[in-house]
C-alpha atoms as a PDB file:
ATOM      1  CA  UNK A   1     103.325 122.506  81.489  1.00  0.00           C
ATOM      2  CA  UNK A   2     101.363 122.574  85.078  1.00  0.00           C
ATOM      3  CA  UNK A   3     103.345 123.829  87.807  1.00  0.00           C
ATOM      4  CA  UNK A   4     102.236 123.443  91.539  1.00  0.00           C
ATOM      5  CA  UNK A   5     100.588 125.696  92.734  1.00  0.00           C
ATOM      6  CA  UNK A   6     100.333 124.449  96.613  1.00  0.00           C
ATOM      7  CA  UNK A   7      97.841 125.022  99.114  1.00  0.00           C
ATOM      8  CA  UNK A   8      98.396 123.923 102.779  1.00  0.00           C
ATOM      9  CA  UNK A   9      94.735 123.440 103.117  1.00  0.00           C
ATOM     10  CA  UNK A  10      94.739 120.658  99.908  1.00  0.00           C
ATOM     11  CA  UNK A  11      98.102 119.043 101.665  1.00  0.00           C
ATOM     12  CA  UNK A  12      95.868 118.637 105.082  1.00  0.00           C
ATOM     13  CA  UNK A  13      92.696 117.222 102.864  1.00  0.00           C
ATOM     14  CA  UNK A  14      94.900 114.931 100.485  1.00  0.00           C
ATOM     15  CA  UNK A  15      96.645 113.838 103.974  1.00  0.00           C
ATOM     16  CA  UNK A  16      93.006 113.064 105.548  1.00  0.00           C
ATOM     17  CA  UNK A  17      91.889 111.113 102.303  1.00  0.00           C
ATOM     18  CA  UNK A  18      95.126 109.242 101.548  1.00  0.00           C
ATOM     19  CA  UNK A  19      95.127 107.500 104.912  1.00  0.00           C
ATOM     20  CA  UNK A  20      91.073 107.164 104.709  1.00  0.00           C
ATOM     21  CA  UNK A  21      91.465 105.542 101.508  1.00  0.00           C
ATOM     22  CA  UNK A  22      94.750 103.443 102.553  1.00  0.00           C
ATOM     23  CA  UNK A  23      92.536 102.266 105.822  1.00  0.00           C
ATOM     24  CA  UNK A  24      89.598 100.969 103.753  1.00  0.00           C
ATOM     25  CA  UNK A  25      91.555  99.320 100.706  1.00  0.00           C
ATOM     26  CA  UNK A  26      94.531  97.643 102.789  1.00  0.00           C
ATOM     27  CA  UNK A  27      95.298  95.356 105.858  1.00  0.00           C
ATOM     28  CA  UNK A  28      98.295  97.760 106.669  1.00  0.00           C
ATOM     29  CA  UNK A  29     101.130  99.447 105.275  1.00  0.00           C
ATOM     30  CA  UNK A  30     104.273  98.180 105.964  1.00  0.00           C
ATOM     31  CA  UNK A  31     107.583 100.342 105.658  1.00  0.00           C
ATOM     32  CA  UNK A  32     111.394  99.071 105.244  1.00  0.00           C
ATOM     33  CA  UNK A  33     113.614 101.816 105.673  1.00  0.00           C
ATOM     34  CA  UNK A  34     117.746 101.958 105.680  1.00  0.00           C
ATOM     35  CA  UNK A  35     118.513 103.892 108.771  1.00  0.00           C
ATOM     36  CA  UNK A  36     120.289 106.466 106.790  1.00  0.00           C
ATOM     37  CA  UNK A  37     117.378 107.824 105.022  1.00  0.00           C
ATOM     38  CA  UNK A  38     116.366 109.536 107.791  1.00  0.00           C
ATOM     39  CA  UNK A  39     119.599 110.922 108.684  1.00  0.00           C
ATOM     40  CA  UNK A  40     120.208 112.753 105.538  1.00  0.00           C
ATOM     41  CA  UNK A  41     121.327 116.316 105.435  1.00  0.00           C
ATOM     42  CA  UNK A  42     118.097 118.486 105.196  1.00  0.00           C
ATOM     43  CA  UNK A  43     120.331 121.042 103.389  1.00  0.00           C
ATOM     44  CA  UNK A  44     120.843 118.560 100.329  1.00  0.00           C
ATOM     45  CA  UNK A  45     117.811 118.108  98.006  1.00  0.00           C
ATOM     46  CA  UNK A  46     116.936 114.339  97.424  1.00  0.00           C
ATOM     47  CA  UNK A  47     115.191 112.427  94.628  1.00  0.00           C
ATOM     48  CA  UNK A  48     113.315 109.410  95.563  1.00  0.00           C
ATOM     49  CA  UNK A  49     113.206 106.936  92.147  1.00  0.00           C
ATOM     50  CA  UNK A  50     110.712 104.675  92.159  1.00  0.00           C
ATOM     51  CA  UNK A  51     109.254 101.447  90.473  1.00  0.00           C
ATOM     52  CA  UNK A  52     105.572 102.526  89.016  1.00  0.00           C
ATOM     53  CA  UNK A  53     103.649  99.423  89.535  1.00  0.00           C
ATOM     54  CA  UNK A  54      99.946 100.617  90.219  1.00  0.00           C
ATOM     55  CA  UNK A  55      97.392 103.253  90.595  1.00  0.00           C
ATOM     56  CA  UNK A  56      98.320 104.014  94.569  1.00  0.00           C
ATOM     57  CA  UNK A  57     102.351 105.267  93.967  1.00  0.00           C
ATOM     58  CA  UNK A  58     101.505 109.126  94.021  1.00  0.00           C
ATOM     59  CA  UNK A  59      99.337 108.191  97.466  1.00  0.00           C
ATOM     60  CA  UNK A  60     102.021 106.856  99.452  1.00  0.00           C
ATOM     61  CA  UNK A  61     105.034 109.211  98.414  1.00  0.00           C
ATOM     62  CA  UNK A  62     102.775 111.968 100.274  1.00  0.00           C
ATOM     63  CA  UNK A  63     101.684 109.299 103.099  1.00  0.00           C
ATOM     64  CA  UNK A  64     105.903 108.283 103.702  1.00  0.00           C
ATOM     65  CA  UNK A  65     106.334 112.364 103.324  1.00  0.00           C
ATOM     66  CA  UNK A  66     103.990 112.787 106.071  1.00  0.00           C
ATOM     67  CA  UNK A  67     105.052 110.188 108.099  1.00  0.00           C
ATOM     68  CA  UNK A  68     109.040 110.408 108.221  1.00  0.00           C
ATOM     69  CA  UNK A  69     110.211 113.360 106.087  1.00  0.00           C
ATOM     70  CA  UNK A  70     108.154 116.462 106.437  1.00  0.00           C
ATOM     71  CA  UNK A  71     110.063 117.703 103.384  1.00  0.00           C
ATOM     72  CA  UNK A  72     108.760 119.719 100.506  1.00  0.00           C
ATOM     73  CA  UNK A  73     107.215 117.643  98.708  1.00  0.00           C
ATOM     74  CA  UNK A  74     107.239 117.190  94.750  1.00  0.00           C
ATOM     75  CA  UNK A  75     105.939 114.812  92.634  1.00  0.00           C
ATOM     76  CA  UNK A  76     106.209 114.515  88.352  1.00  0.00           C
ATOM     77  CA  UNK A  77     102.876 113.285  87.036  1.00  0.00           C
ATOM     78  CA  UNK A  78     102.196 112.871  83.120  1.00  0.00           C
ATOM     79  CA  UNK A  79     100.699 115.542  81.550  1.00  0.00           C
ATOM     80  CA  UNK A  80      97.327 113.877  80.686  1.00  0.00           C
ATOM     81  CA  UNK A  81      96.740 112.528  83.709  1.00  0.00           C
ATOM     82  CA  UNK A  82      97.377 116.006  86.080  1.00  0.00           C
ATOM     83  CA  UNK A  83      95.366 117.745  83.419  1.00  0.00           C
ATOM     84  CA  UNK A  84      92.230 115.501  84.672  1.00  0.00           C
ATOM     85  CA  UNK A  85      92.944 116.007  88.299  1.00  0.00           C
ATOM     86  CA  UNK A  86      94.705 119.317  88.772  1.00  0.00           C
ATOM     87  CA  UNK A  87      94.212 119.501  92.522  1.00  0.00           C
ATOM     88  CA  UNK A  88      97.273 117.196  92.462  1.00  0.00           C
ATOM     89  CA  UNK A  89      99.282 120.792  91.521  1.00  0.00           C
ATOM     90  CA  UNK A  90      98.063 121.465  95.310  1.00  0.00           C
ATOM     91  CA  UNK A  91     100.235 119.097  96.659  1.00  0.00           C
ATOM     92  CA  UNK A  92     103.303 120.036  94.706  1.00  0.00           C
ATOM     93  CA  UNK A  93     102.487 118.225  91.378  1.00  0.00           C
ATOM     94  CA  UNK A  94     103.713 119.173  88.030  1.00  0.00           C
ATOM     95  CA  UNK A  95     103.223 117.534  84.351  1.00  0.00           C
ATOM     96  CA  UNK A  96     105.349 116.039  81.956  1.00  0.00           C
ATOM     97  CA  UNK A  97     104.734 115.388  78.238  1.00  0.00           C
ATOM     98  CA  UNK A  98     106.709 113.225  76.790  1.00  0.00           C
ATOM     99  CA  UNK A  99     104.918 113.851  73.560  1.00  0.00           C
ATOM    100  CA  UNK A 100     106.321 117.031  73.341  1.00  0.00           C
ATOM    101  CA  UNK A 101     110.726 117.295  73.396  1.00  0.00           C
ATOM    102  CA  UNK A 102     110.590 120.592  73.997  1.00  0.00           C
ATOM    103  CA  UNK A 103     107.592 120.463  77.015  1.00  0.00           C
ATOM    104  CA  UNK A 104     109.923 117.632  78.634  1.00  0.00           C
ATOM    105  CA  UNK A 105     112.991 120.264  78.647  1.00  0.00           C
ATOM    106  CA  UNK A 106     111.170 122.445  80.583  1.00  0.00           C
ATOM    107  CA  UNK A 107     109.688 120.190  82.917  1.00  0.00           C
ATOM    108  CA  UNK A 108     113.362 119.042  83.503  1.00  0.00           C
ATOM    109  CA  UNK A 109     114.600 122.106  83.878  1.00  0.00           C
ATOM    110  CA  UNK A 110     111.630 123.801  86.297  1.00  0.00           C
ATOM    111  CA  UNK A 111     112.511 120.358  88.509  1.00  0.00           C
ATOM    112  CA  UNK A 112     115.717 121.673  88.650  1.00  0.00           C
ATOM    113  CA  UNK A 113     114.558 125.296  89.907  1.00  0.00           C
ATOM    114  CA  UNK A 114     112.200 123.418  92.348  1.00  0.00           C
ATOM    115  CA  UNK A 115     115.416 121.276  94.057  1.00  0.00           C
ATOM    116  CA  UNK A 116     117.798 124.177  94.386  1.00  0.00           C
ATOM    117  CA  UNK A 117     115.344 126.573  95.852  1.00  0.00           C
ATOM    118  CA  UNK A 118     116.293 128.330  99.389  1.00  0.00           C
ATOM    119  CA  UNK A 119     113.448 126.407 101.893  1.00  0.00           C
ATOM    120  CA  UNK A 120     113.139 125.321 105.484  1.00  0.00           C
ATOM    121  CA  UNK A 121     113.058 122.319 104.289  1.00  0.00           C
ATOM    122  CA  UNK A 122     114.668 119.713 102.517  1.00  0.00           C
ATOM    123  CA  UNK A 123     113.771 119.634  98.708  1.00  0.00           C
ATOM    124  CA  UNK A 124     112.537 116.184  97.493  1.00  0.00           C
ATOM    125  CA  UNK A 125     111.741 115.190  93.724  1.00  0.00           C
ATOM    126  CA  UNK A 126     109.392 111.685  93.707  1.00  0.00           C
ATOM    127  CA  UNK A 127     109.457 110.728  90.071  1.00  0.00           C
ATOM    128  CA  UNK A 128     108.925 107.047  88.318  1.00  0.00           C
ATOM    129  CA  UNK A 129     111.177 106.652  85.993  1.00  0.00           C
ATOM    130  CA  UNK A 130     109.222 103.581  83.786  1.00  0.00           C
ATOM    131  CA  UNK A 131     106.997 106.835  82.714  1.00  0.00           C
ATOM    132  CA  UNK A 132     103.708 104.207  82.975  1.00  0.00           C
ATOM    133  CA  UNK A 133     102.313 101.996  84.954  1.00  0.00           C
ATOM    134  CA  UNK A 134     104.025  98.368  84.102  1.00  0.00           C
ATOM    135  CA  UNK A 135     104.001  94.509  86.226  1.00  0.00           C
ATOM    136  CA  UNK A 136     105.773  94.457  88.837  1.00  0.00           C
ATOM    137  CA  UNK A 137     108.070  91.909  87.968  1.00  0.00           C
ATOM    138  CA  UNK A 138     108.746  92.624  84.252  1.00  0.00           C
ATOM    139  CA  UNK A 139     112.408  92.654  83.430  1.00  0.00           C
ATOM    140  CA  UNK A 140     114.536  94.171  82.131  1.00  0.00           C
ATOM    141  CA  UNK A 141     113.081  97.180  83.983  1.00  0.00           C
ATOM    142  CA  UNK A 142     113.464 100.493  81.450  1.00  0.00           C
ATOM    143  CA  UNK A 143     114.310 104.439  82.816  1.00  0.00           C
ATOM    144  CA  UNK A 144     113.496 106.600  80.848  1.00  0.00           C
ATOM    145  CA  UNK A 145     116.668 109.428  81.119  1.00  0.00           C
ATOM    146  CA  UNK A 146     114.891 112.502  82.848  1.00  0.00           C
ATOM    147  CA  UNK A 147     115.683 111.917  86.200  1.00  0.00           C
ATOM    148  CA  UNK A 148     119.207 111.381  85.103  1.00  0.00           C
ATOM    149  CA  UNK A 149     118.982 114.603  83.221  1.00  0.00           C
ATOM    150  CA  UNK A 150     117.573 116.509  86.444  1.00  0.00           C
ATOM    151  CA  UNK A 151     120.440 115.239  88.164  1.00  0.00           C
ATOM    152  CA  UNK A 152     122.952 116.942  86.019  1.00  0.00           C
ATOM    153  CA  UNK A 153     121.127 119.811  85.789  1.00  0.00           C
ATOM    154  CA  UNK A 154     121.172 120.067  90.203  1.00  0.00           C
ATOM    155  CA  UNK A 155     124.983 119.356  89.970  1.00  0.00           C
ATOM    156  CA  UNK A 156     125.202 122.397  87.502  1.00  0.00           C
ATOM    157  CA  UNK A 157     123.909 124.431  90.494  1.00  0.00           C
ATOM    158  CA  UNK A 158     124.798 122.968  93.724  1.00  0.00           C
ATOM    159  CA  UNK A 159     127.870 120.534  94.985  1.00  0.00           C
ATOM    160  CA  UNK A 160     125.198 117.464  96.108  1.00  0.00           C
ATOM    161  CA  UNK A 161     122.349 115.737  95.611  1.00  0.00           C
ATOM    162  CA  UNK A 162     120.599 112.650  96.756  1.00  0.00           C
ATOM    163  CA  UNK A 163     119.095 109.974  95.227  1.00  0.00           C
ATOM    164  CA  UNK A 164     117.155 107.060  96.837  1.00  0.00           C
ATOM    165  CA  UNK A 165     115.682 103.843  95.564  1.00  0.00           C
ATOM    166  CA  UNK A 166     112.327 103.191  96.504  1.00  0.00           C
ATOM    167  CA  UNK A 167     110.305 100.326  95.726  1.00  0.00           C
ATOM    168  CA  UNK A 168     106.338  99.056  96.190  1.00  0.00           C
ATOM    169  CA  UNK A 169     104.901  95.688  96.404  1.00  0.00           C
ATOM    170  CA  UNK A 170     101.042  94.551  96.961  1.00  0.00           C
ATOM    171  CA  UNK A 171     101.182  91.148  98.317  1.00  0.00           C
ATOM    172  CA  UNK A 172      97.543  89.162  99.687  1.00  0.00           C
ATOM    173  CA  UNK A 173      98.809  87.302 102.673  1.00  0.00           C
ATOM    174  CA  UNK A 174      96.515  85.754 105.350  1.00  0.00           C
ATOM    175  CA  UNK A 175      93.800  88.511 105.097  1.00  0.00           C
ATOM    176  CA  UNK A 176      91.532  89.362 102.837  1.00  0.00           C
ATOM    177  CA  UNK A 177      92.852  92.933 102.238  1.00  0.00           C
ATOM    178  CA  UNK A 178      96.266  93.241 100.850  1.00  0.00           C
ATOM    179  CA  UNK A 179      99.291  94.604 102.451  1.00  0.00           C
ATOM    180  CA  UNK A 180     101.499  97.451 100.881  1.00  0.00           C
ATOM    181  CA  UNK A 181     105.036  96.958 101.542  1.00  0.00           C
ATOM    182  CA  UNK A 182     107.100 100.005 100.560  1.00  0.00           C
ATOM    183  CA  UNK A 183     111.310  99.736 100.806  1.00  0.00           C
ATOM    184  CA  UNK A 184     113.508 102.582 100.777  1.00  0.00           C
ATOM    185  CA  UNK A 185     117.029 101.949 100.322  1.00  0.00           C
ATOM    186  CA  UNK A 186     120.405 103.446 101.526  1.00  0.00           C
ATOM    187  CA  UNK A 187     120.988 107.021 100.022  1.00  0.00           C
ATOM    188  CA  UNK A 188     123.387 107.743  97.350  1.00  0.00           C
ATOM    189  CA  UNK A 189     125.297 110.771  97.270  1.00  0.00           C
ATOM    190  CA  UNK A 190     125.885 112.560  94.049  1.00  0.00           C
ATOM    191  CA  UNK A 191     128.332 114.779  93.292  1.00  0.00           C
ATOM    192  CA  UNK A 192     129.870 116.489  90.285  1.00  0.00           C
ATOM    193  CA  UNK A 193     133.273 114.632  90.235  1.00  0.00           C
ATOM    194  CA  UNK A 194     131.457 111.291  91.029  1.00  0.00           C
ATOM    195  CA  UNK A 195     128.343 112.186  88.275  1.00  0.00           C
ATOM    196  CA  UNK A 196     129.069 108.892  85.944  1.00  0.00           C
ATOM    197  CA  UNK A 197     126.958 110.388  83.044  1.00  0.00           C
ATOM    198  CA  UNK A 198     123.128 110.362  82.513  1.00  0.00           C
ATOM    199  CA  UNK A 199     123.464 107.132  80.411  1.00  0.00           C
ATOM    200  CA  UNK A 200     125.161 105.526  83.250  1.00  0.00           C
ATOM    201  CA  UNK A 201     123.282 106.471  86.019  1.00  0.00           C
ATOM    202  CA  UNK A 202     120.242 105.403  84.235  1.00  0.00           C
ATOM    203  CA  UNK A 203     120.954 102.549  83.811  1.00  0.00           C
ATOM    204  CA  UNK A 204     122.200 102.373  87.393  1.00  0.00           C
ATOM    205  CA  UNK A 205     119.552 103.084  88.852  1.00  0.00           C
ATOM    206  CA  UNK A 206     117.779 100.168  86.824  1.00  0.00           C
ATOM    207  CA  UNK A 207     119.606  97.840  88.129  1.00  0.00           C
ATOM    208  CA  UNK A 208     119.067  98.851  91.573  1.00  0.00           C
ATOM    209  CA  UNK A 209     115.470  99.086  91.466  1.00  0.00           C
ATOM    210  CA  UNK A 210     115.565  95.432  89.942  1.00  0.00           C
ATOM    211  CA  UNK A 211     117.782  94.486  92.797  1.00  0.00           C
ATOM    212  CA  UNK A 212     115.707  96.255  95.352  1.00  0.00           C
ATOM    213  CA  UNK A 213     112.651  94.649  93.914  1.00  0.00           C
ATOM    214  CA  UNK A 214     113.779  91.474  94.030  1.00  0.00           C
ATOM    215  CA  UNK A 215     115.665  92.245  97.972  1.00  0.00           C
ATOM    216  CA  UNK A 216     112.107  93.068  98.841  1.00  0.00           C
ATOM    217  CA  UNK A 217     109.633  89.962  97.134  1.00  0.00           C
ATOM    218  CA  UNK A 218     112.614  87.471  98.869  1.00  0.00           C
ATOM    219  CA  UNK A 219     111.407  89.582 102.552  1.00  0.00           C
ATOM    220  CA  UNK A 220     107.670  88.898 101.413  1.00  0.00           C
ATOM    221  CA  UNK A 221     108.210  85.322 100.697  1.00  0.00           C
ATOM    222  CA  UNK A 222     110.256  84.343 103.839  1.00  0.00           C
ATOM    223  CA  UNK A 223     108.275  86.630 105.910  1.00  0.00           C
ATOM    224  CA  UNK A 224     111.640  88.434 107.306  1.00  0.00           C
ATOM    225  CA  UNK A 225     109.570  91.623 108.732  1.00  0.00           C
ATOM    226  CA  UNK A 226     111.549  92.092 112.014  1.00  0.00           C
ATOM    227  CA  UNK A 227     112.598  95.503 110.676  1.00  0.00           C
ATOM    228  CA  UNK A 228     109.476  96.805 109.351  1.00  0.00           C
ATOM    229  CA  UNK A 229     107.610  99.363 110.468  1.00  0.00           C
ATOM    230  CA  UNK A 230     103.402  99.891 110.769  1.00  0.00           C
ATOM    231  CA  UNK A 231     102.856 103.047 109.560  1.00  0.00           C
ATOM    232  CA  UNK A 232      99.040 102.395 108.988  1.00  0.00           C
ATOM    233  CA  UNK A 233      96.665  99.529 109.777  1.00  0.00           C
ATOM    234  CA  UNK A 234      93.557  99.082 107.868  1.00  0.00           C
ATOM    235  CA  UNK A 235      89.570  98.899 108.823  1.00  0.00           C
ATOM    236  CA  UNK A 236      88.720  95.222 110.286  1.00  0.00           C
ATOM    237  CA  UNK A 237      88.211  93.689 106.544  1.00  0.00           C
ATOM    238  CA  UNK A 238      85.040  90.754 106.363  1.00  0.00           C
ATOM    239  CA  UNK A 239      86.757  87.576 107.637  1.00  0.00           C
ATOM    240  CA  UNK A 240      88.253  90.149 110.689  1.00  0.00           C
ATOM    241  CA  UNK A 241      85.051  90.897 111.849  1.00  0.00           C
ATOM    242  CA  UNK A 242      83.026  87.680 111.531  1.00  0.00           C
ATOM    243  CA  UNK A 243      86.167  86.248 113.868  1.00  0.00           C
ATOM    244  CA  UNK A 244      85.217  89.414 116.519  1.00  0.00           C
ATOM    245  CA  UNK A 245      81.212  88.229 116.022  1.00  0.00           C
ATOM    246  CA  UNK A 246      81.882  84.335 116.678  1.00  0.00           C
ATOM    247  CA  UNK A 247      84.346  85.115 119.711  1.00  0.00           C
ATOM    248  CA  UNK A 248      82.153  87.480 121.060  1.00  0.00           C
ATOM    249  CA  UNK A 249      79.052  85.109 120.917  1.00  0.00           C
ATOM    250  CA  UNK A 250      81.344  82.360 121.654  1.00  0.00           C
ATOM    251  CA  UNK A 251      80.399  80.064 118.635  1.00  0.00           C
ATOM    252  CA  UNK A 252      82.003  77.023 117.711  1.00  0.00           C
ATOM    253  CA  UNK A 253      84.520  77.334 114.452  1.00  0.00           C
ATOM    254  CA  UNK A 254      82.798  75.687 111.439  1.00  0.00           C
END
């Protein structure tokens, strides 16, 4: 297994990059967020669970760290993948292979170690439960059990734990970049009396994500942003700046 193995200076450079790239390949980035997200205890460690629906998910659970959270920061990345771009361990990665039971064990149990640690700050797990990168709107949705399993594990240790859905969309709308719309939703408090099982809470959480997903594509279509925030807003794309070229030489539209 890769553990992290973080470096403040590769947190600043990934930070730098991430919003470089995010500025070049999008109109914006457009945030939902339940009020209560950011009003969690910073004592309680929180797992954000999240639909894996392209390449950019482990870019924008460091941008949304950056942004709101400041927390410590981890992130579960398949083995085969980290391997091939271990700077990732930098910025609190660490591998799981699902190939091997006895590899996945450990991973589940070092995410445990890495949740009830003593910090300054609040301890946050991002993890994608689908385990691959799948359509967006394939259903039924399927979890695998391991952040159900790191759940139980926490509640062996401490009283609480959070969990928090988090979904992604890429949607083209009147540009020619596309926006990223992220949603997070209200957080759920665990705790050891009110643990239903990792069987249950699996598939809880798959119906939730389905829900959110769904909650989210209905904002898209109706265009019902009024509680969105712009966390980032991209590099004038083509059709932007031959608009700024005709206004500026004040030439007729075609």
């Amino acid at each position: 297994m890769l553990k992290v193995r973080r470096s403040q200076l590769y947190t600043l450079w990934f930070g730098w990059y991430s919003r470089r790239q995010f500025r070049r390949y999008f109109n914006s980035v457009r945030v939902f967020m339940h009020s209560g997200v950011q009003r969690m205890d910073l004592g309680t460690p929180v797992v954000f669970y999240a639909n894996h629906a392209c390449w950019w998910d482990g870019f924008w659970s460091q941008l949304c760290t950056e942004e709101f959270f400041h927390q410590n920061l981890h992130i579960i990345i398949e083995f085969q993948q980290l391997r091939k771009h271990r700077f990732f361990t930098r910025i609190g990665a660490f591998s799981l292979d699902r190939s091997r039971p006895r590899s996945a064990i450990a991973t589940i149990q070092y995410a445990t170690e890495l949740l009830t640690a003593e910090c300054e700050r609040q301890n946050a797990l991002w993890i994608f439960p689908q385990g691959k990168i799948e359509p967006i709107d394939k259903r039924p949705l399927f979890f695998f059990k391991g952040t159900a399993s790191i759940v139980a594990r926490v509640l062996e240790k401490i009283p609480r734990i959070y969990l928090v859905s988090v979904v992604s969309r890429i949607e083209y709308l009147e540009e020619q970049k596309p926006e990223l719309f992220l949603s997070f939703r209200e957080p759920l408090l665990v705790t050891p009396t009110e643990f239903p099982g990792t069987d249950a809470l699996t598939a809880y959480m798959q119906r939730m994500t389905e829900t959110h997903l769904d909650e989210l594509k209905e904002k898209i279509i109706n265009r019902t942003f009024d509680d969105e925030q712009i966390i980032l807003r991209g590099t004038p794309s083509i059709n932007r700046r031959i608009e700024a070229i005709r206004q500026f030489l004040h030439l007729p539209n075609e």
